[in-house]
C-alpha atoms as a PDB file:
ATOM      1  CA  UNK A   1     304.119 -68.414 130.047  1.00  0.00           C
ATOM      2  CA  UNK A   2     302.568 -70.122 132.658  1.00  0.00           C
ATOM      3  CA  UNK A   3     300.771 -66.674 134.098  1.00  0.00           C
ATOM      4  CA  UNK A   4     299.583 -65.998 130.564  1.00  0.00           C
ATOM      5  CA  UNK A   5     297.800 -69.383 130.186  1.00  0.00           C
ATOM      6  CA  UNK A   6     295.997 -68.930 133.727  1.00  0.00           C
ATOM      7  CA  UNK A   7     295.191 -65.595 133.330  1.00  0.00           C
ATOM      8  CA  UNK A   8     293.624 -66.098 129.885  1.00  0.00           C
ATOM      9  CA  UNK A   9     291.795 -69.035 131.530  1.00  0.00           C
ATOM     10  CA  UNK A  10     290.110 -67.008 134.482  1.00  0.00           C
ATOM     11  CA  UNK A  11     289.315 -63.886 131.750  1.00  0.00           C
ATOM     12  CA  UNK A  12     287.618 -66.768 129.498  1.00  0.00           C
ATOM     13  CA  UNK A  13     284.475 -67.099 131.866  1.00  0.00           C
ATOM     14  CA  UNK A  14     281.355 -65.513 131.466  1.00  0.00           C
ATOM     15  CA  UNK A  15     280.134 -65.663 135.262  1.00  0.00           C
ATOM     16  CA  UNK A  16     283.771 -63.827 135.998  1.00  0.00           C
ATOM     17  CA  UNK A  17     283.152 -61.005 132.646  1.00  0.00           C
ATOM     18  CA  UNK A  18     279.673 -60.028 134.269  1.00  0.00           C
ATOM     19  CA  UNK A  19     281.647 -59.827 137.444  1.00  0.00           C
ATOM     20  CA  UNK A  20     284.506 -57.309 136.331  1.00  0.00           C
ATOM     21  CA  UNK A  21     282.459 -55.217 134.501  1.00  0.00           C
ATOM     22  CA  UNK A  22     279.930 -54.580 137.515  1.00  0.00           C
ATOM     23  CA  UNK A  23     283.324 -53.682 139.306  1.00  0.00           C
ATOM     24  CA  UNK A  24     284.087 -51.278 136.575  1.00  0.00           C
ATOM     25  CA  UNK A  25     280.768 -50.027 136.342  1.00  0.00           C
ATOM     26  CA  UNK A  26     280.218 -49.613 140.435  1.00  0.00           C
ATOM     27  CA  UNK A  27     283.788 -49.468 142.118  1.00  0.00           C
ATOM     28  CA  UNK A  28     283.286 -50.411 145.942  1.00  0.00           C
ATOM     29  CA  UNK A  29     281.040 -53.342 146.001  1.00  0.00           C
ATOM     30  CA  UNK A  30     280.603 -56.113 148.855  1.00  0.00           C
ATOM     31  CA  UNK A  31     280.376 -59.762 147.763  1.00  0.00           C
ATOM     32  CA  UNK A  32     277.016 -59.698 148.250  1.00  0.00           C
ATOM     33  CA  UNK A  33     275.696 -56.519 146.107  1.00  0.00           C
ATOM     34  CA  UNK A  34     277.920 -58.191 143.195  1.00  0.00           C
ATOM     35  CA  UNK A  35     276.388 -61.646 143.539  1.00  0.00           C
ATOM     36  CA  UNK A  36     272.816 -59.800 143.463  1.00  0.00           C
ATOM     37  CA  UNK A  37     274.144 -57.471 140.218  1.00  0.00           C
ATOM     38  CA  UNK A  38     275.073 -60.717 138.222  1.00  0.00           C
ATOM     39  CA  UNK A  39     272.558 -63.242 139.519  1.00  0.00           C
ATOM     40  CA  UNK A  40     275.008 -65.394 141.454  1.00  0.00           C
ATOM     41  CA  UNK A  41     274.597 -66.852 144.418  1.00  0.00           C
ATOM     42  CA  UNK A  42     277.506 -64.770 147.242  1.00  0.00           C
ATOM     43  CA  UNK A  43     279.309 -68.426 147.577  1.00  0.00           C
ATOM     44  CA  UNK A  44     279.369 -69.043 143.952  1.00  0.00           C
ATOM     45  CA  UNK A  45     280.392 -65.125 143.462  1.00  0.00           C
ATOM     46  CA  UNK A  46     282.330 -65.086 146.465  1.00  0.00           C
ATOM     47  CA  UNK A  47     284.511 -68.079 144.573  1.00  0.00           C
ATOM     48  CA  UNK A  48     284.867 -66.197 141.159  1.00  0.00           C
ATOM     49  CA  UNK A  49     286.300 -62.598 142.935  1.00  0.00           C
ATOM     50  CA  UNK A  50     288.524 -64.665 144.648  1.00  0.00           C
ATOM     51  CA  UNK A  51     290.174 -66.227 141.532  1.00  0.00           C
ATOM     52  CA  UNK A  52     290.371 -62.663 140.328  1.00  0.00           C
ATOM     53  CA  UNK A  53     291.673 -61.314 143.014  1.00  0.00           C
ATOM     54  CA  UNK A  54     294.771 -64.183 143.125  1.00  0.00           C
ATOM     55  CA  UNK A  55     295.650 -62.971 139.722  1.00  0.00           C
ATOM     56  CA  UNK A  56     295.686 -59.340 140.742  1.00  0.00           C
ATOM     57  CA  UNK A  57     292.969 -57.924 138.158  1.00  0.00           C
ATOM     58  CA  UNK A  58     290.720 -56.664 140.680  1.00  0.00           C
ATOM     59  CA  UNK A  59     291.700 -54.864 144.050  1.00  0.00           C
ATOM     60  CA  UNK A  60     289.662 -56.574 147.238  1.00  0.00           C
ATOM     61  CA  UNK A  61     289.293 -53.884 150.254  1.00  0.00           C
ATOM     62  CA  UNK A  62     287.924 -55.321 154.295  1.00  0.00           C
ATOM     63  CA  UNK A  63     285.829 -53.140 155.509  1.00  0.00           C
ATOM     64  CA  UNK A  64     284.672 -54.484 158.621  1.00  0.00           C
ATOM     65  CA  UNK A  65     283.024 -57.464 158.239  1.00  0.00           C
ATOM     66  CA  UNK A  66     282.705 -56.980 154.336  1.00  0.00           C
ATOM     67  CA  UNK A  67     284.756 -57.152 151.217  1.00  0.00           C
ATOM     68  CA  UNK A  68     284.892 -54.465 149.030  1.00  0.00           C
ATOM     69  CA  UNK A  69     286.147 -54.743 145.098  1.00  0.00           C
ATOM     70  CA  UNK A  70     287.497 -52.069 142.961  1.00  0.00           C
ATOM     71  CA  UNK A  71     289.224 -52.467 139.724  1.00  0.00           C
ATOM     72  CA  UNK A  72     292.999 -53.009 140.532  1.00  0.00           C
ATOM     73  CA  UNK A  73     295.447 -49.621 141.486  1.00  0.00           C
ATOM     74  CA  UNK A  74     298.033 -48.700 138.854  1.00  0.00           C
ATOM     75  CA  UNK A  75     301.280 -49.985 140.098  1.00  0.00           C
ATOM     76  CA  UNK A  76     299.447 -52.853 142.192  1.00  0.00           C
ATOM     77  CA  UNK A  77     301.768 -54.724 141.193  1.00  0.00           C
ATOM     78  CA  UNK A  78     305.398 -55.219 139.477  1.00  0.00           C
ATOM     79  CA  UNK A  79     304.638 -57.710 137.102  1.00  0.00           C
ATOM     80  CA  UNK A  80     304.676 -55.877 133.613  1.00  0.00           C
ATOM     81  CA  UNK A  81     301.906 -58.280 132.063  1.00  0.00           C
ATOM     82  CA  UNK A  82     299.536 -58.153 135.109  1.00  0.00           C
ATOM     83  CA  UNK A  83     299.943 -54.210 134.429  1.00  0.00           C
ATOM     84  CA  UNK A  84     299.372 -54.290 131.073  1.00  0.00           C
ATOM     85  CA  UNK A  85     296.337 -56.641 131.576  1.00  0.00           C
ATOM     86  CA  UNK A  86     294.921 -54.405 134.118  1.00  0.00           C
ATOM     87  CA  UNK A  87     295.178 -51.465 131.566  1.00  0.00           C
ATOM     88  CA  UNK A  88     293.644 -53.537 128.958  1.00  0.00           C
ATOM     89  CA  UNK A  89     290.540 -54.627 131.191  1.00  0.00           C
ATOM     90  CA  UNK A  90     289.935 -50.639 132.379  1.00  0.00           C
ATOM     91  CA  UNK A  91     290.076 -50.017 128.578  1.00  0.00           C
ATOM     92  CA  UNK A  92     287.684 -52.891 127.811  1.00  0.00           C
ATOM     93  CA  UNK A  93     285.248 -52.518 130.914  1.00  0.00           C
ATOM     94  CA  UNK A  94     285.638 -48.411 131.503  1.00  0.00           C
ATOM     95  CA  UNK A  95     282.767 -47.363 129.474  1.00  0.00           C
ATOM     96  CA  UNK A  96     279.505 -48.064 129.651  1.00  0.00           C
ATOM     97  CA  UNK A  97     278.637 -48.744 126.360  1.00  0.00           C
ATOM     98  CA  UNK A  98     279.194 -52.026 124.737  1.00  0.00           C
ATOM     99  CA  UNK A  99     278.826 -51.230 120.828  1.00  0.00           C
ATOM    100  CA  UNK A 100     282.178 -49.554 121.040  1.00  0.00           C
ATOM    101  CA  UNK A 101     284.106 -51.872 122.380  1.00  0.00           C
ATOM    102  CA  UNK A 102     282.521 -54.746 119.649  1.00  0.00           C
ATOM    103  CA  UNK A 103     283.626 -52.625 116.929  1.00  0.00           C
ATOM    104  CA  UNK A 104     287.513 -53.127 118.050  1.00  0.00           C
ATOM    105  CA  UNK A 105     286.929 -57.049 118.688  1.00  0.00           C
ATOM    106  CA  UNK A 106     284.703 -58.223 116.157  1.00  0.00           C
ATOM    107  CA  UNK A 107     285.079 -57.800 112.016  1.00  0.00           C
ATOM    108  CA  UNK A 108     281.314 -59.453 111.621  1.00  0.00           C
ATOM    109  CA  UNK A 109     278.194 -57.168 113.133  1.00  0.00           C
ATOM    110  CA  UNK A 110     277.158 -58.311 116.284  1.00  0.00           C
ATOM    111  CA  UNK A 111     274.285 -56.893 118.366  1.00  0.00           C
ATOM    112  CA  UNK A 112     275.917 -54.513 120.555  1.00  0.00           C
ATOM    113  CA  UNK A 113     274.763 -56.197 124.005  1.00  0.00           C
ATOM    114  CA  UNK A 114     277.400 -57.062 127.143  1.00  0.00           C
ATOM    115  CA  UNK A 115     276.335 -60.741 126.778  1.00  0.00           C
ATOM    116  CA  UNK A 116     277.417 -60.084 123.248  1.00  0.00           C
ATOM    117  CA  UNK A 117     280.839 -58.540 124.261  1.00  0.00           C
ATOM    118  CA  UNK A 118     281.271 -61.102 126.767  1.00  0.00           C
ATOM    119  CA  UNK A 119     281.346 -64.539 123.925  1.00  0.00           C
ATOM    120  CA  UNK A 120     283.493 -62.199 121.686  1.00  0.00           C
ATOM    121  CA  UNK A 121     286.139 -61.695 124.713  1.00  0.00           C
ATOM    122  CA  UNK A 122     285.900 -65.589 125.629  1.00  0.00           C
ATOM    123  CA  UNK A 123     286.667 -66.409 122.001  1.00  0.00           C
ATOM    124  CA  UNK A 124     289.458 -63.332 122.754  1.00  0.00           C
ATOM    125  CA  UNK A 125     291.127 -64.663 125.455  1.00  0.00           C
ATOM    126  CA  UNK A 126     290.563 -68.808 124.825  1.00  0.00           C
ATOM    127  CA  UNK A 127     293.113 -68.062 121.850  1.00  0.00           C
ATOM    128  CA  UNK A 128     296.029 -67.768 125.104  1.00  0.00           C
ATOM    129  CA  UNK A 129     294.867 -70.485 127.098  1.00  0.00           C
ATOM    130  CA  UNK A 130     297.458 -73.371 125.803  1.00  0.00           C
ATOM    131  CA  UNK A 131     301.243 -73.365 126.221  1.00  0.00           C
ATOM    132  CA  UNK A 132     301.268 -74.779 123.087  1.00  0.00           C
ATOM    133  CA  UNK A 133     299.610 -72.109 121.310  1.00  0.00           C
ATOM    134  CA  UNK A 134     301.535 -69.466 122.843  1.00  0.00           C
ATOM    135  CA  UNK A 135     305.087 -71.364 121.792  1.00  0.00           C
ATOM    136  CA  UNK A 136     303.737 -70.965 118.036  1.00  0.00           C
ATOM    137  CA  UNK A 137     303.044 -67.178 118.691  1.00  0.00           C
ATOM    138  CA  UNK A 138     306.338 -66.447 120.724  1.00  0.00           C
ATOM    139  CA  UNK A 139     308.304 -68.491 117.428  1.00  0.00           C
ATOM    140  CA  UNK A 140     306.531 -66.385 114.518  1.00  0.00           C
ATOM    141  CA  UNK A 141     307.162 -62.956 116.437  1.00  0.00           C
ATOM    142  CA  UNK A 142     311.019 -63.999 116.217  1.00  0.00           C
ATOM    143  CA  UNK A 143     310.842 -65.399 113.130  1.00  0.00           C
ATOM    144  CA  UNK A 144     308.326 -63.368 111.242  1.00  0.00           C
ATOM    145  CA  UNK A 145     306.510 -66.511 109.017  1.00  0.00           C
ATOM    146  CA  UNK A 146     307.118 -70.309 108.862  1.00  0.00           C
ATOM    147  CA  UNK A 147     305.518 -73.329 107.662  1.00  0.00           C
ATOM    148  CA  UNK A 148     303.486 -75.877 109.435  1.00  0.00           C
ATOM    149  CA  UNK A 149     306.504 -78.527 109.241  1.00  0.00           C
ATOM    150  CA  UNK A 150     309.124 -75.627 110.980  1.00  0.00           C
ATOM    151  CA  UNK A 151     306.435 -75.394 113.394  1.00  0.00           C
ATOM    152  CA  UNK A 152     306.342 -79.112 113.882  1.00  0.00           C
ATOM    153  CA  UNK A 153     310.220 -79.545 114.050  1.00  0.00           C
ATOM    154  CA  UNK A 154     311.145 -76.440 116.139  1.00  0.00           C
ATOM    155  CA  UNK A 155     308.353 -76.900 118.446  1.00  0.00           C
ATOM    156  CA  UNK A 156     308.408 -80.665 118.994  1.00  0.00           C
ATOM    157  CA  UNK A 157     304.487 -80.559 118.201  1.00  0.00           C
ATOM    158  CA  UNK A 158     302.900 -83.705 116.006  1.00  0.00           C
ATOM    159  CA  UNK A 159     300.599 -82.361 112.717  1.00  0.00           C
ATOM    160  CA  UNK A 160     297.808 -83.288 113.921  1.00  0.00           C
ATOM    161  CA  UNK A 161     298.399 -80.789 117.399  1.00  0.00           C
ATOM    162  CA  UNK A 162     300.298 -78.377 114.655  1.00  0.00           C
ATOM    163  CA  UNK A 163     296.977 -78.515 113.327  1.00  0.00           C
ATOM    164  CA  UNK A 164     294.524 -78.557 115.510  1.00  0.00           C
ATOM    165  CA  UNK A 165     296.260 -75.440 117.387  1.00  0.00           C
ATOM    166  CA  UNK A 166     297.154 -73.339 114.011  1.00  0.00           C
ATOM    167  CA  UNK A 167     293.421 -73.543 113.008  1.00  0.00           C
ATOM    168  CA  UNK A 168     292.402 -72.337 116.512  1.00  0.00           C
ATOM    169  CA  UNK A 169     294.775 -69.513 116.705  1.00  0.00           C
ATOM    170  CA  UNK A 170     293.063 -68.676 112.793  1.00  0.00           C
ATOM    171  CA  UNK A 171     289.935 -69.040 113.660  1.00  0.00           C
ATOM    172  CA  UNK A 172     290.047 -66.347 116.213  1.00  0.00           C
ATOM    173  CA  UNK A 173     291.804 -63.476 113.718  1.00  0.00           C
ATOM    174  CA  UNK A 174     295.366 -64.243 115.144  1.00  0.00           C
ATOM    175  CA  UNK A 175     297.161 -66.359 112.096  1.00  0.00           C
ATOM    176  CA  UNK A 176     296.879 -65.518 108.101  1.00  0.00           C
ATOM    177  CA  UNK A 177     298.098 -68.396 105.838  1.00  0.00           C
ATOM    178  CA  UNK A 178     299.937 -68.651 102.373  1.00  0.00           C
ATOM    179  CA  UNK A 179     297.723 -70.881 100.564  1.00  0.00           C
ATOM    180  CA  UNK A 180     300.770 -71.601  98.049  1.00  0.00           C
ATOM    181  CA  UNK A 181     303.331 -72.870 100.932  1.00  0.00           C
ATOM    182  CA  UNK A 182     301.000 -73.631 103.992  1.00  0.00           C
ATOM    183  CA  UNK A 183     303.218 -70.757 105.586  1.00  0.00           C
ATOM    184  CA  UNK A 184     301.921 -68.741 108.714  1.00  0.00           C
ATOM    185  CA  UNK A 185     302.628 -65.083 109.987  1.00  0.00           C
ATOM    186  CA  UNK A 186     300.867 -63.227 112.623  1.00  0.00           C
ATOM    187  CA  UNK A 187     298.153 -61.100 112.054  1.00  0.00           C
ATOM    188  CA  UNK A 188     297.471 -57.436 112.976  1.00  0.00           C
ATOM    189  CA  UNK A 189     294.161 -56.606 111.995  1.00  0.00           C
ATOM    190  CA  UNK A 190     293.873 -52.526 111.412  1.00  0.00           C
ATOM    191  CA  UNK A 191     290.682 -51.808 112.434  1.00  0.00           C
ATOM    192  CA  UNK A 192     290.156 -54.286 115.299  1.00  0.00           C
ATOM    193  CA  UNK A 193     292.405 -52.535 118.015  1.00  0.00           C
ATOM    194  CA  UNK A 194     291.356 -54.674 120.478  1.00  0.00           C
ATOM    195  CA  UNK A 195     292.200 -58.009 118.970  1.00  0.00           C
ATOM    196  CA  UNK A 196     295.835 -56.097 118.030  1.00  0.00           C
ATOM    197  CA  UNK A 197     296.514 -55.004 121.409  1.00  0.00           C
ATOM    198  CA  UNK A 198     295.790 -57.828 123.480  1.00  0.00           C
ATOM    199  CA  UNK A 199     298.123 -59.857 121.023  1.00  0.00           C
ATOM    200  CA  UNK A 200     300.492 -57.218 121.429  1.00  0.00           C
ATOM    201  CA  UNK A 201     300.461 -57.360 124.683  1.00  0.00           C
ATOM    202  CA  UNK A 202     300.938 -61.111 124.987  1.00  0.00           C
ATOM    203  CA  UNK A 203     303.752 -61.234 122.423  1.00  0.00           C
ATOM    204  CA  UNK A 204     305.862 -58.255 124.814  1.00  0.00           C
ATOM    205  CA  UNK A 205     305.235 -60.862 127.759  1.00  0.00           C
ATOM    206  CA  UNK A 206     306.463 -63.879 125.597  1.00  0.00           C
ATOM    207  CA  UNK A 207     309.352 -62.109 124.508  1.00  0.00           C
ATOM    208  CA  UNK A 208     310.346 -60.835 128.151  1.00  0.00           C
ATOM    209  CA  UNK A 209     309.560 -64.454 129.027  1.00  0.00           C
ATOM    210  CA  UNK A 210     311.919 -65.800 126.632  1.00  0.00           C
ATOM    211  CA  UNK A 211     315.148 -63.469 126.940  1.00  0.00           C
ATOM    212  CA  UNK A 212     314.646 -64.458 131.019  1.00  0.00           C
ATOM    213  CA  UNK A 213     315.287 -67.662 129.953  1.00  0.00           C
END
């Protein structure tokens, strides 16, 4: 769960979105052509490809005295979430074209700009970035719906972080309440693929997480 959490956390910066998707968009970059694409200084930039690099979702080449970055190789890695991330990210970052992408994340109209794309991901990916948040999500995959109080008493949480972590999770498209019982299920919004797989995704790692355990 752990992974999940930091992952989420490095994907839920803007300075590190501009960076992956000039490494999409131009495969074989030094440090120092990125920091100039994105308007970072190299130190600053040199900082963020590192942190991406740690957590496998870019590939970082030497080349003499340089460092080259590439989006990460299939099979990089063993780790089934990493993978599934990576394929996620090519998905997210492989065209060149913003609007489409939106259309899968966001149910309101948005302008269709990268800047745009990039606060619709960080509201995305913040959703992941709490072990509590992911222990109500791993619970209503197994158990399909349950009320705020089963939440509270299977998950040792208090209301008010039963609260404060339900409403989040709502907020951002993942949860749909029963007004009549204050009972919560999972969402899977049909026509915002991107939202569906990425929870998708997550829920396959919780679950793998959980029968390790």
């Amino acid at each position: 769960m752990k992974l999940i959490v930091s992952v989420c956390r490095v994907l839920s910066s803007r300075p590190r979105l501009r960076l992956l998707r000039a490494i999409h968009a131009q495969p074989g970059l030094s440090v120092e052509a990125l920091a100039a694409e994105v308007a970072l200084s190299e130190a600053a930039a040199s900082r963020q490809l590192s942190l991406l690099a740690h957590y496998q979702l870019v590939q970082a080449t030497p080349k003499g005295r340089y460092v080259l970055y590439a989006p990460a190789r299939p099979r990089a890695t063993g780790n089934r979430f990493l993978l599934e991330m990576q394929a996620y990210l090519q998905e997210l970052f492989g065209t060149q074209q913003p609007d489409s992408v939106l259309k899968n994340l966001c149910a309101e109209a948005v302008e269709p700009t990268w800047e745009a794309l990039n606060t619709a991901l960080i509201k995305l990916f913040t959703a992941y970035t709490h072990l509590r948040r992911l222990f109500i999500i791993r619970y209503l995959a197994r158990q399909g719906a349950a009320t705020t109080e089963q939440l509270c008493e299977q998950l040792q949480l208090s209301a008010a972080a039963a609260h404060r972590h339900l409403r989040k999770l709502q907020r951002r498209g993942l949860l749909l309440s029963r007004d009549v019982s204050t009972s919560w299920m999972l969402a899977s919004p049909a026509k915002l693929a991107g939202q569906r797989n990425l929870l998708a995704l997550v829920v396959r790692a919780l679950q793998a997480n959980g029968r390790a355990r």
